[in-house]
PDB file of N, CA and C in Angstrom:
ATOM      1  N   UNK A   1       6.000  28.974  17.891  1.00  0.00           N
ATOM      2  CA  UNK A   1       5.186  28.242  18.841  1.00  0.00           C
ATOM      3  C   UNK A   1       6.048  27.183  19.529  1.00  0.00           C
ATOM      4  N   UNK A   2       5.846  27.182  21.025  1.00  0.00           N
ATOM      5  CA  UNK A   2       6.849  26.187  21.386  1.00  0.00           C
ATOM      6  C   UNK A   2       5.923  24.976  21.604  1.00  0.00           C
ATOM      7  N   UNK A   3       6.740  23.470  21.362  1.00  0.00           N
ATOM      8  CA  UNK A   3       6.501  22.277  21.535  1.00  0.00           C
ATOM      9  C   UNK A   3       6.508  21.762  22.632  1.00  0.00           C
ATOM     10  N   UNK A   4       5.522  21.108  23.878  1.00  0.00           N
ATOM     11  CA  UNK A   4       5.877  20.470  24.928  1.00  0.00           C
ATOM     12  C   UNK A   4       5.721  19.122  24.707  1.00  0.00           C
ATOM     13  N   UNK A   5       7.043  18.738  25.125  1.00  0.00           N
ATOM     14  CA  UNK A   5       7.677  17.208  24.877  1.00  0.00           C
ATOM     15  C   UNK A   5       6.878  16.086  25.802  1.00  0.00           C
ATOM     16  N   UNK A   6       6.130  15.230  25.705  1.00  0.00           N
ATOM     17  CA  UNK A   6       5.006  14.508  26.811  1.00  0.00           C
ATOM     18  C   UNK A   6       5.749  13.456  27.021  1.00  0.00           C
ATOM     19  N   UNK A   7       6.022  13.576  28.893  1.00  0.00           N
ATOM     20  CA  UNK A   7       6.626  12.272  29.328  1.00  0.00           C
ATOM     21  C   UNK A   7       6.029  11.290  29.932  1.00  0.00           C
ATOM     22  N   UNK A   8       5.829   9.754  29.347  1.00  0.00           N
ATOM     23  CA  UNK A   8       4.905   9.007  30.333  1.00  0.00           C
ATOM     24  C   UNK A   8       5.842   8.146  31.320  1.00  0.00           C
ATOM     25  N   UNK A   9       5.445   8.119  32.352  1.00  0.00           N
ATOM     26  CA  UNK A   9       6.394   7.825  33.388  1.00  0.00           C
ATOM     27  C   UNK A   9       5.898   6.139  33.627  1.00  0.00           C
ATOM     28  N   UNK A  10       7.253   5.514  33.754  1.00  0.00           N
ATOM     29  CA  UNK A  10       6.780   4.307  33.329  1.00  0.00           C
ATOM     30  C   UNK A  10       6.715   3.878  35.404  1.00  0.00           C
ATOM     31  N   UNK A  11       5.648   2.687  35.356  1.00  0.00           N
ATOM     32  CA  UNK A  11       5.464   2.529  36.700  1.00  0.00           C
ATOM     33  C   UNK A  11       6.782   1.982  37.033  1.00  0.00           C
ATOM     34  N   UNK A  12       7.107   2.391  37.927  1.00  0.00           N
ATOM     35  CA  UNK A  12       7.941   1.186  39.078  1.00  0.00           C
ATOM     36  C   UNK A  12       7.731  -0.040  39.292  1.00  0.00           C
ATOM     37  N   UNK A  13       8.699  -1.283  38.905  1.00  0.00           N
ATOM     38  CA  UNK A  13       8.636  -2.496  38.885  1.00  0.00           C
ATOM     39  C   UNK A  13       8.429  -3.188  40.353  1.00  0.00           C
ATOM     40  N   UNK A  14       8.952  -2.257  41.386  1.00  0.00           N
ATOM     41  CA  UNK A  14       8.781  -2.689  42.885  1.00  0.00           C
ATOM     42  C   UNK A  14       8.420  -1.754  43.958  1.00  0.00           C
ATOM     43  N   UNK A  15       7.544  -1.896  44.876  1.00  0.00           N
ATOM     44  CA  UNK A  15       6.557  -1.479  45.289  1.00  0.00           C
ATOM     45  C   UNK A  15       7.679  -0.916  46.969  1.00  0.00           C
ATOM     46  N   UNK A  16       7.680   0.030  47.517  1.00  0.00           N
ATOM     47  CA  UNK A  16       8.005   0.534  49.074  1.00  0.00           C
ATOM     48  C   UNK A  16       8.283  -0.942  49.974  1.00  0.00           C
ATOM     49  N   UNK A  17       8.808  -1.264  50.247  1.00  0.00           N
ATOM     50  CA  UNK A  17       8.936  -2.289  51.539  1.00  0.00           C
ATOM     51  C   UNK A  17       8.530  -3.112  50.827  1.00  0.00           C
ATOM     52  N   UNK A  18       9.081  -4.017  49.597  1.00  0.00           N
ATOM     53  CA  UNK A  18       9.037  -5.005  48.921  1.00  0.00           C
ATOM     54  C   UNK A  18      10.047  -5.877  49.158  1.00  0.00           C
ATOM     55  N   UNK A  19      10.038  -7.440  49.627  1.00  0.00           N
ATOM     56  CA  UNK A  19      11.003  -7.930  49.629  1.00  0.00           C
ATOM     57  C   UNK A  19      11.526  -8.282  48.404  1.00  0.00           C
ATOM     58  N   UNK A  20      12.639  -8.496  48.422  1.00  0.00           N
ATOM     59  CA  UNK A  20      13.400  -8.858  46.759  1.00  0.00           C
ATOM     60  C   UNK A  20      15.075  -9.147  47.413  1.00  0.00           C
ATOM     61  N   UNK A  21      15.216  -9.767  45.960  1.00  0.00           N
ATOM     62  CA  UNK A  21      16.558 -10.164  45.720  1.00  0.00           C
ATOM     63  C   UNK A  21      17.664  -9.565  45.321  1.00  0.00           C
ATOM     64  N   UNK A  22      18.881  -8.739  45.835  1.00  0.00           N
ATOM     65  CA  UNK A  22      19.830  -8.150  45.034  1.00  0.00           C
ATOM     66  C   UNK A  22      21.197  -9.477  44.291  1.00  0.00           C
ATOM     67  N   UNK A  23      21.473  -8.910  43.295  1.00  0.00           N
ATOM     68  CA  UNK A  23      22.135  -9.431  42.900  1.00  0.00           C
ATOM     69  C   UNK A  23      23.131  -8.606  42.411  1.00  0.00           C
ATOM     70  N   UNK A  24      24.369  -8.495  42.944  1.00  0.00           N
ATOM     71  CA  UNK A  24      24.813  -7.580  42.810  1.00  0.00           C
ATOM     72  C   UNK A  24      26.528  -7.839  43.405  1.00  0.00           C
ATOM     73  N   UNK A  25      27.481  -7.450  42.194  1.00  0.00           N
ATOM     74  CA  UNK A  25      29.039  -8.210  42.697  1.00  0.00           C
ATOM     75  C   UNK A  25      29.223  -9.431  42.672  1.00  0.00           C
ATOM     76  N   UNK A  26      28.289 -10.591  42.336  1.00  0.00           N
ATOM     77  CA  UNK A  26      28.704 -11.904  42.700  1.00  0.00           C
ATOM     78  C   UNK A  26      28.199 -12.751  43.517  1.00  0.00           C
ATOM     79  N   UNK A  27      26.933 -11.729  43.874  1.00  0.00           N
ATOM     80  CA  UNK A  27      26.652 -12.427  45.579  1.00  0.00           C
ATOM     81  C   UNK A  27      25.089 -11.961  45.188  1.00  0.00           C
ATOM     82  N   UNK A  28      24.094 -12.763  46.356  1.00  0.00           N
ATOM     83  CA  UNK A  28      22.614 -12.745  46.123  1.00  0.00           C
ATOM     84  C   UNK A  28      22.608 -12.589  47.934  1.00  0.00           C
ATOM     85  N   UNK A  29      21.748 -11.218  47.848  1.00  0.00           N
ATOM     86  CA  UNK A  29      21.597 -10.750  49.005  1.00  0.00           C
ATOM     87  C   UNK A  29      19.679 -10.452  49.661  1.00  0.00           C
ATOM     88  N   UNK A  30      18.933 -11.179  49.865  1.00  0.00           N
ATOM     89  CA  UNK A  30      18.052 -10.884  50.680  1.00  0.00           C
ATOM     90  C   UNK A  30      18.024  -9.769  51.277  1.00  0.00           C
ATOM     91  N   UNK A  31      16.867  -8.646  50.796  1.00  0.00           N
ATOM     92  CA  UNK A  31      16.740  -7.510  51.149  1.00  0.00           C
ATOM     93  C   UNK A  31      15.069  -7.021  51.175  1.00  0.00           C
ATOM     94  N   UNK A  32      14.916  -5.564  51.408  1.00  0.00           N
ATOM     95  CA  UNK A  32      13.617  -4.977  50.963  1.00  0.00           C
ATOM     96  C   UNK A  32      14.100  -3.859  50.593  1.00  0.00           C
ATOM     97  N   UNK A  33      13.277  -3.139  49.473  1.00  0.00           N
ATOM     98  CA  UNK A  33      12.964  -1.577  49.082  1.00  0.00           C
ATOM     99  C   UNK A  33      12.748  -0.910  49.951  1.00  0.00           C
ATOM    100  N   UNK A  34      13.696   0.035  50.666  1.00  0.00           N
ATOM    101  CA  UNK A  34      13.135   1.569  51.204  1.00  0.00           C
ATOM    102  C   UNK A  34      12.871   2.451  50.540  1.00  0.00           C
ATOM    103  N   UNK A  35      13.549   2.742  49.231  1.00  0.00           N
ATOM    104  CA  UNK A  35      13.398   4.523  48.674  1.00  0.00           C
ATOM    105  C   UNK A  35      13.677   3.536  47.445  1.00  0.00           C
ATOM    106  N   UNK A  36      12.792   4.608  46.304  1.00  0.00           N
ATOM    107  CA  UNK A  36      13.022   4.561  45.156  1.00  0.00           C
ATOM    108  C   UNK A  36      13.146   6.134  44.451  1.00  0.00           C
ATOM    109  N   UNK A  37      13.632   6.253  43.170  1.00  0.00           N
ATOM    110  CA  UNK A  37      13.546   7.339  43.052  1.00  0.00           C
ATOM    111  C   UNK A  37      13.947   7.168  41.128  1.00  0.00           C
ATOM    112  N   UNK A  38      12.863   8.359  40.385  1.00  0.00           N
ATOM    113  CA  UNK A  38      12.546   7.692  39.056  1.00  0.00           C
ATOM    114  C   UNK A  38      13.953   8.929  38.586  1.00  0.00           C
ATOM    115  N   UNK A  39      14.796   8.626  37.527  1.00  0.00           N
ATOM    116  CA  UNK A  39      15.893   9.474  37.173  1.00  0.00           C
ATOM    117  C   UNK A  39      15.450   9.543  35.432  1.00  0.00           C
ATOM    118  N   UNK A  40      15.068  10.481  35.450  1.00  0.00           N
ATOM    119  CA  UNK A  40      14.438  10.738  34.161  1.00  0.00           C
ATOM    120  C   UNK A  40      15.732  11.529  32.996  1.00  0.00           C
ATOM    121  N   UNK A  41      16.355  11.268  33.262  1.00  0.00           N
ATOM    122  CA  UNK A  41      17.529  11.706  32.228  1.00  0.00           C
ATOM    123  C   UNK A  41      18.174  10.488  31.997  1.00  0.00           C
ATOM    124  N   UNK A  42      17.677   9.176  32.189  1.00  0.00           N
ATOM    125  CA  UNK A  42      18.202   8.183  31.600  1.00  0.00           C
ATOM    126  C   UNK A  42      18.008   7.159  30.440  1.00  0.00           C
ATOM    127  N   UNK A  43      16.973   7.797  29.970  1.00  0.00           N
ATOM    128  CA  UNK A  43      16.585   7.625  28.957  1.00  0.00           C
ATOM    129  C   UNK A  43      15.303   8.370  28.290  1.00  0.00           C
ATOM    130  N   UNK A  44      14.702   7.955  27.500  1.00  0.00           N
ATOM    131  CA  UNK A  44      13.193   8.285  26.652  1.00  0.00           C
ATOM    132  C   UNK A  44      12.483   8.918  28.529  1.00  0.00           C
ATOM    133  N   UNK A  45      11.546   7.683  28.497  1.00  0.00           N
ATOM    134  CA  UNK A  45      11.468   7.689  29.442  1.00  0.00           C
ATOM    135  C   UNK A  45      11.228   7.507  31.099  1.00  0.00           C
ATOM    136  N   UNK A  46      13.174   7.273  30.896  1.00  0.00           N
ATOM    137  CA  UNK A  46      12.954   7.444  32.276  1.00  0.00           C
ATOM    138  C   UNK A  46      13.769   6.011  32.645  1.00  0.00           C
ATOM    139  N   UNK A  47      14.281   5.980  34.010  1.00  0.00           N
ATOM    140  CA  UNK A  47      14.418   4.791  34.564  1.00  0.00           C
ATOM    141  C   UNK A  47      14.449   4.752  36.189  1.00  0.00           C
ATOM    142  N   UNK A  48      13.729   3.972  36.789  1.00  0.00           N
ATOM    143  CA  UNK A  48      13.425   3.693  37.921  1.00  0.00           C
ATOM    144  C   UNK A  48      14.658   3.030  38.884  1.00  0.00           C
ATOM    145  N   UNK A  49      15.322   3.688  40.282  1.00  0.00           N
ATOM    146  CA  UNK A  49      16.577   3.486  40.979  1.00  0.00           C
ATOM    147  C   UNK A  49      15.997   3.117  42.011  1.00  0.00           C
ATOM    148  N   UNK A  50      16.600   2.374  42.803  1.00  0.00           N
ATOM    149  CA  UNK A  50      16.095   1.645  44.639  1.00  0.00           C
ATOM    150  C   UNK A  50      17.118   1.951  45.236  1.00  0.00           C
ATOM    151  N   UNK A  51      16.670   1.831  46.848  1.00  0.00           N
ATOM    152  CA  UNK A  51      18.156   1.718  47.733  1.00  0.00           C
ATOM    153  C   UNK A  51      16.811   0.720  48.427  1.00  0.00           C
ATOM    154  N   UNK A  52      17.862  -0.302  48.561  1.00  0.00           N
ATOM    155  CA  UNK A  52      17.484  -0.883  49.829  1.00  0.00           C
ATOM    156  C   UNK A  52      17.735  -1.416  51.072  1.00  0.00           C
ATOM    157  N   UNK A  53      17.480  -1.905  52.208  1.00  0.00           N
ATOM    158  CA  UNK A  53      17.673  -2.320  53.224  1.00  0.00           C
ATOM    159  C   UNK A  53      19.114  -2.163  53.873  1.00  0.00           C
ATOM    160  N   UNK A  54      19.566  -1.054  54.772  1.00  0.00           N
ATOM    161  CA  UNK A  54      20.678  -1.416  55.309  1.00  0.00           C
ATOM    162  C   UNK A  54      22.237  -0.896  54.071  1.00  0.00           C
ATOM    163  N   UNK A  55      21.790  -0.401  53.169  1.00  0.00           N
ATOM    164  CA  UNK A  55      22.776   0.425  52.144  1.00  0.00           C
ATOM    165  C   UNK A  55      22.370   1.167  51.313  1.00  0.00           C
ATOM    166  N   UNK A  56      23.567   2.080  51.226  1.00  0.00           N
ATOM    167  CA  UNK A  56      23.108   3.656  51.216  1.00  0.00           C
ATOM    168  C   UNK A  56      23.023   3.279  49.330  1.00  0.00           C
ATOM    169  N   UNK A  57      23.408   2.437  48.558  1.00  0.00           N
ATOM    170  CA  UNK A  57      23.979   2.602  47.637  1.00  0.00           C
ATOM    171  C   UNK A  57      22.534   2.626  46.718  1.00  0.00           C
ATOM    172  N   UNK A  58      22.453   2.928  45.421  1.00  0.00           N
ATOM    173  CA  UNK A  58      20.956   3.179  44.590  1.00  0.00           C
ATOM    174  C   UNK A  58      21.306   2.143  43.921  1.00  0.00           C
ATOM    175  N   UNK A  59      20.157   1.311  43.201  1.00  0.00           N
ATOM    176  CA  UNK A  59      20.365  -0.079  41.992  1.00  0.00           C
ATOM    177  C   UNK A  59      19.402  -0.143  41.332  1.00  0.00           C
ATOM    178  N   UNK A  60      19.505  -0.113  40.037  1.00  0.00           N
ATOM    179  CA  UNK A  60      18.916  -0.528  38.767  1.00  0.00           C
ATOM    180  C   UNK A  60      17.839  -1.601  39.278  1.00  0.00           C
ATOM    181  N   UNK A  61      16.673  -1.125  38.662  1.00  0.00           N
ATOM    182  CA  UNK A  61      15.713  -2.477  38.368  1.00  0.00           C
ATOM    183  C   UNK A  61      16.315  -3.706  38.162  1.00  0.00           C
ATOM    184  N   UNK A  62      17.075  -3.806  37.297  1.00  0.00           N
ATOM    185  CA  UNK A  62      17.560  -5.021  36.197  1.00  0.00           C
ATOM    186  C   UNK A  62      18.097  -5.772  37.733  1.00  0.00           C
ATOM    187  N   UNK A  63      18.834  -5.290  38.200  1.00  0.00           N
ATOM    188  CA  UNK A  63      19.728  -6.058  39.504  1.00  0.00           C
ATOM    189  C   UNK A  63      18.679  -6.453  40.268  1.00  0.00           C
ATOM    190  N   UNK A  64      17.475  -6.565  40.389  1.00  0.00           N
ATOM    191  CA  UNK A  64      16.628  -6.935  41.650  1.00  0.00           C
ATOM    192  C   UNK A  64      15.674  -7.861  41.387  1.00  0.00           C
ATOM    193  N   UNK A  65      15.215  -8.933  42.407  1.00  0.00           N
ATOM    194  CA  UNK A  65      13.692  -9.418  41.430  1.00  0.00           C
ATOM    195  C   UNK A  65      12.771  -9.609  42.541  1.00  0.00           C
ATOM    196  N   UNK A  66      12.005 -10.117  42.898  1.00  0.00           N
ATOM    197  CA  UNK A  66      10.925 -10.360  43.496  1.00  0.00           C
ATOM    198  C   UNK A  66      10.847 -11.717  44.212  1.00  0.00           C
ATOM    199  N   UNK A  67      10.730 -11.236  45.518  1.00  0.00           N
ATOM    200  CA  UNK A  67      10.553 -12.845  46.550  1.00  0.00           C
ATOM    201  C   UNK A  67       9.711 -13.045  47.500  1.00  0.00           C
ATOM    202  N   UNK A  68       9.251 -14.317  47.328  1.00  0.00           N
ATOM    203  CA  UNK A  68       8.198 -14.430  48.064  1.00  0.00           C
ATOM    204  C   UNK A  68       8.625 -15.079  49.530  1.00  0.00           C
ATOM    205  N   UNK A  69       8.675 -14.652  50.342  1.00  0.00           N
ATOM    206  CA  UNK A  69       8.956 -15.215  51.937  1.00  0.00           C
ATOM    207  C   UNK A  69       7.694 -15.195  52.774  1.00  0.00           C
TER     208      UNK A  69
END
């Protein structure tokens, strides 16, 4: 009998066109969320990636936080 493994997908900490803070290299950069995208081979499960505003590059939750403007 085969076993199906149940994944709960954890929400996303930041929301489409969210402003936030990168922090990232040394430097604190004023930005927003365009794309997120959940990479589920990074752990149990799961971990949530951004690109935002103006670079192509993807970033960890941990690097970002939330701003109010």
């Amino acid at each position: 009998m085969e076993r199906t493994k149940i994944l709960e997908v954890p929400a996303p900490k930041f929301d489409l066109y969210e402003l936030v803070t990168l922090y990232w290299n040394n430097r604190e950069q004023p930005t927003r969320i365009v794309q997120r995208w959940l990479n589920i081979d990074e752990s149990d499960q799961g971990g949530w990636w951004y690109k935002v505003a103006e670079d192509e590059q993807l970033y960890p939750e941990s690097v970002l936080a939330p701003r109010n403007d």
